[in-house]
C-alpha atoms as a PDB file:
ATOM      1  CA  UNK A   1      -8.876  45.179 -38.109  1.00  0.00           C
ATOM      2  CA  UNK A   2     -11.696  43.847 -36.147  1.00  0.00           C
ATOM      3  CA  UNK A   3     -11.147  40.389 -37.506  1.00  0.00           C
ATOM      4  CA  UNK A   4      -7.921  40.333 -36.495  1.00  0.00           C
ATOM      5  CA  UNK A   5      -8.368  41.525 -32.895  1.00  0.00           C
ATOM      6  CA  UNK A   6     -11.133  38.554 -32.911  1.00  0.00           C
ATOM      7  CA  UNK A   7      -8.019  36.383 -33.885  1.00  0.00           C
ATOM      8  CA  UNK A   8      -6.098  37.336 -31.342  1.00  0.00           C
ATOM      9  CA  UNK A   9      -8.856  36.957 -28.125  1.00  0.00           C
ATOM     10  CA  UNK A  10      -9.627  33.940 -29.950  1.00  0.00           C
ATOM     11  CA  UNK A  11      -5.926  32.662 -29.899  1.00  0.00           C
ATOM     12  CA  UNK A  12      -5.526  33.694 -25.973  1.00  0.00           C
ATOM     13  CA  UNK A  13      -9.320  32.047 -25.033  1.00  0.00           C
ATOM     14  CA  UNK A  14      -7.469  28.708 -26.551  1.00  0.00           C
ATOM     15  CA  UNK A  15      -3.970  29.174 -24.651  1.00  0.00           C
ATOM     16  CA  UNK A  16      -6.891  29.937 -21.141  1.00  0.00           C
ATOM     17  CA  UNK A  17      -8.418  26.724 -22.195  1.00  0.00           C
ATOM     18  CA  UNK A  18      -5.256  24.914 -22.630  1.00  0.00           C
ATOM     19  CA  UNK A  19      -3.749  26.364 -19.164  1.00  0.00           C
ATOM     20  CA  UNK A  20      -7.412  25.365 -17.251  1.00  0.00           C
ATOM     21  CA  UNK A  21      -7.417  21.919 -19.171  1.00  0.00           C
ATOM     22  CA  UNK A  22      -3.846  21.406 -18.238  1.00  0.00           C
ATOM     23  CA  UNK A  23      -4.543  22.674 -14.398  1.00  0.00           C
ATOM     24  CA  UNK A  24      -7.602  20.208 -14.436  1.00  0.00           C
ATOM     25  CA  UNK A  25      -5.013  17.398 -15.303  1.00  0.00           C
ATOM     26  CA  UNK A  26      -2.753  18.419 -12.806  1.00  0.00           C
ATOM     27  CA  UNK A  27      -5.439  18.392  -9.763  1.00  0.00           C
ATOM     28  CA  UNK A  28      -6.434  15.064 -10.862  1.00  0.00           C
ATOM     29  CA  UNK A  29      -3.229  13.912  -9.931  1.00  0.00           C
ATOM     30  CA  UNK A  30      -3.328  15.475  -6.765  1.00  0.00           C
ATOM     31  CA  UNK A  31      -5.971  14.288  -5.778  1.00  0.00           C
ATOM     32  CA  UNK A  32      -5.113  10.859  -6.273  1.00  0.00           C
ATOM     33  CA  UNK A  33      -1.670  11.110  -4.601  1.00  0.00           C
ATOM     34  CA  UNK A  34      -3.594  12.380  -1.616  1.00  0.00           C
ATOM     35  CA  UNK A  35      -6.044   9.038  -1.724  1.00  0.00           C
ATOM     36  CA  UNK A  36      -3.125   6.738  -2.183  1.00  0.00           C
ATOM     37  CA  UNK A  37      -1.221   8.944   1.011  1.00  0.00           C
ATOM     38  CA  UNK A  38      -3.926   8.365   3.226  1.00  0.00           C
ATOM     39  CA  UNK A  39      -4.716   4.481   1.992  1.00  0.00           C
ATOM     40  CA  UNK A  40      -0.923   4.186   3.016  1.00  0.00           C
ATOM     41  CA  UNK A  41      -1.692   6.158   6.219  1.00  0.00           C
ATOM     42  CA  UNK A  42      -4.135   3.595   6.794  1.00  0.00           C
ATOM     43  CA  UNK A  43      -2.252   0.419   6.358  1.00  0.00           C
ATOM     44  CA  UNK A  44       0.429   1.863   8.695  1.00  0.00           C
ATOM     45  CA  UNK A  45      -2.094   2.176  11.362  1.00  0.00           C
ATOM     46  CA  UNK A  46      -2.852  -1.220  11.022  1.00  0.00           C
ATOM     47  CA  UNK A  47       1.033  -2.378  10.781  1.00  0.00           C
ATOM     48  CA  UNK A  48       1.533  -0.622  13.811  1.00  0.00           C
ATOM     49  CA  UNK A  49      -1.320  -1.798  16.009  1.00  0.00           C
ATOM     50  CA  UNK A  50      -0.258  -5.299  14.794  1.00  0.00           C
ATOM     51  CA  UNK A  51       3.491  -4.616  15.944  1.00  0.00           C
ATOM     52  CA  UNK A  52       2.194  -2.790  19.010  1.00  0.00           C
ATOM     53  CA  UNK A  53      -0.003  -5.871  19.753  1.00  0.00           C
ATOM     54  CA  UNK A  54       3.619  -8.855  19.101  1.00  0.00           C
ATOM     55  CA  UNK A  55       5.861  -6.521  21.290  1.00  0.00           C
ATOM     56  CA  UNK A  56       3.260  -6.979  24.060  1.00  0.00           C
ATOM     57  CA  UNK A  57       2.813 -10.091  23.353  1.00  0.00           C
ATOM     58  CA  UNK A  58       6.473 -11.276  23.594  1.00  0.00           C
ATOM     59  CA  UNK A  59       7.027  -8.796  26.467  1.00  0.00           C
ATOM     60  CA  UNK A  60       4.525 -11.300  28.386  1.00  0.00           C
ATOM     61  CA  UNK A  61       6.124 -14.509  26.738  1.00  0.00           C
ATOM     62  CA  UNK A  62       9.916 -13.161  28.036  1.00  0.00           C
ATOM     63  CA  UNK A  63       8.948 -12.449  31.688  1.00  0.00           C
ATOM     64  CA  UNK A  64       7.355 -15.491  31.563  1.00  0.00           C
ATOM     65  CA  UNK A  65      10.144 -17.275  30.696  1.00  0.00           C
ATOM     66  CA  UNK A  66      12.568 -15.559  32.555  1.00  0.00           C
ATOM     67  CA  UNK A  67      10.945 -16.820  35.720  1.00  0.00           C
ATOM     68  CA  UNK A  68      10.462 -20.282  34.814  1.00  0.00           C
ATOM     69  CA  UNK A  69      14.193 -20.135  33.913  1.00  0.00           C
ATOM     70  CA  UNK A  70      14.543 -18.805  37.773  1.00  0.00           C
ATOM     71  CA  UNK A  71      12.567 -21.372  39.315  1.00  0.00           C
ATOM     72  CA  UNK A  72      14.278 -24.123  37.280  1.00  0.00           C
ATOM     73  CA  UNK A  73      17.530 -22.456  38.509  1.00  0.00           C
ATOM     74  CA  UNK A  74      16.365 -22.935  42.391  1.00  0.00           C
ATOM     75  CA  UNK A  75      15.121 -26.677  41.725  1.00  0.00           C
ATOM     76  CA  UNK A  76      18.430 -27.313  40.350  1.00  0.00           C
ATOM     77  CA  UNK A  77      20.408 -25.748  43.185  1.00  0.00           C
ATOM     78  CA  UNK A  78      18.250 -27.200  45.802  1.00  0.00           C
ATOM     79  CA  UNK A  79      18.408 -30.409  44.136  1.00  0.00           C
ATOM     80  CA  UNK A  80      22.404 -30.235  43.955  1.00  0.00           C
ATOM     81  CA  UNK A  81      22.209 -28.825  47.583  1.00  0.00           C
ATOM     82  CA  UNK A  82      20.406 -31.895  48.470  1.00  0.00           C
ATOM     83  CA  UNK A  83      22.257 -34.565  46.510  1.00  0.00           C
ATOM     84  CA  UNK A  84      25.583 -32.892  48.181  1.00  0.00           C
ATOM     85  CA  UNK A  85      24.274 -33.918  51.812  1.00  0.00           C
ATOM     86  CA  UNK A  86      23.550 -36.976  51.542  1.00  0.00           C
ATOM     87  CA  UNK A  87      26.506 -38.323  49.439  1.00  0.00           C
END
């Protein structure tokens, strides 16, 4: 009888082991899921601070080169202007 009930705690001390081992594997993957989340956390950062970084950029280059597009416009018409008067 004794033996038997020594059977059984020993069967349900395996199936505890089995569950812990099994909730051991299980954090292991969580915790790696959470390093790779914040490694791509990281490399967004840097994507955006890059992208931040070109849309200034090109914000500069366009208003740049919308106003040398105006002051070629006003050469041209004063040029025009001019070539009109005197021919």
């Amino acid at each position: 009888m004794i033996d038997k009930r020594f059977d059984r705690i020993e069967a349900k001390l395996d199936q505890v082991v089995d569950t812990l081992a099994e909730l051991a594997r299980i954090d292991e993957k969580v915790n790696s899921s959470h390093h790779r989340i914040d490694r791509h956390q990281v490399r967004l950062d840097h994507l955006e601070d890059a992208q931040r970084t070109v849309t200034e950029k090109l914000t500069t280059y366009a208003s740049r080169g919308m106003l040398i597009e105006r002051a070629a416009w006003i050469v041209f018409a004063a040029l025009v202007t001019t070539s009109a008067k005197f021919f």
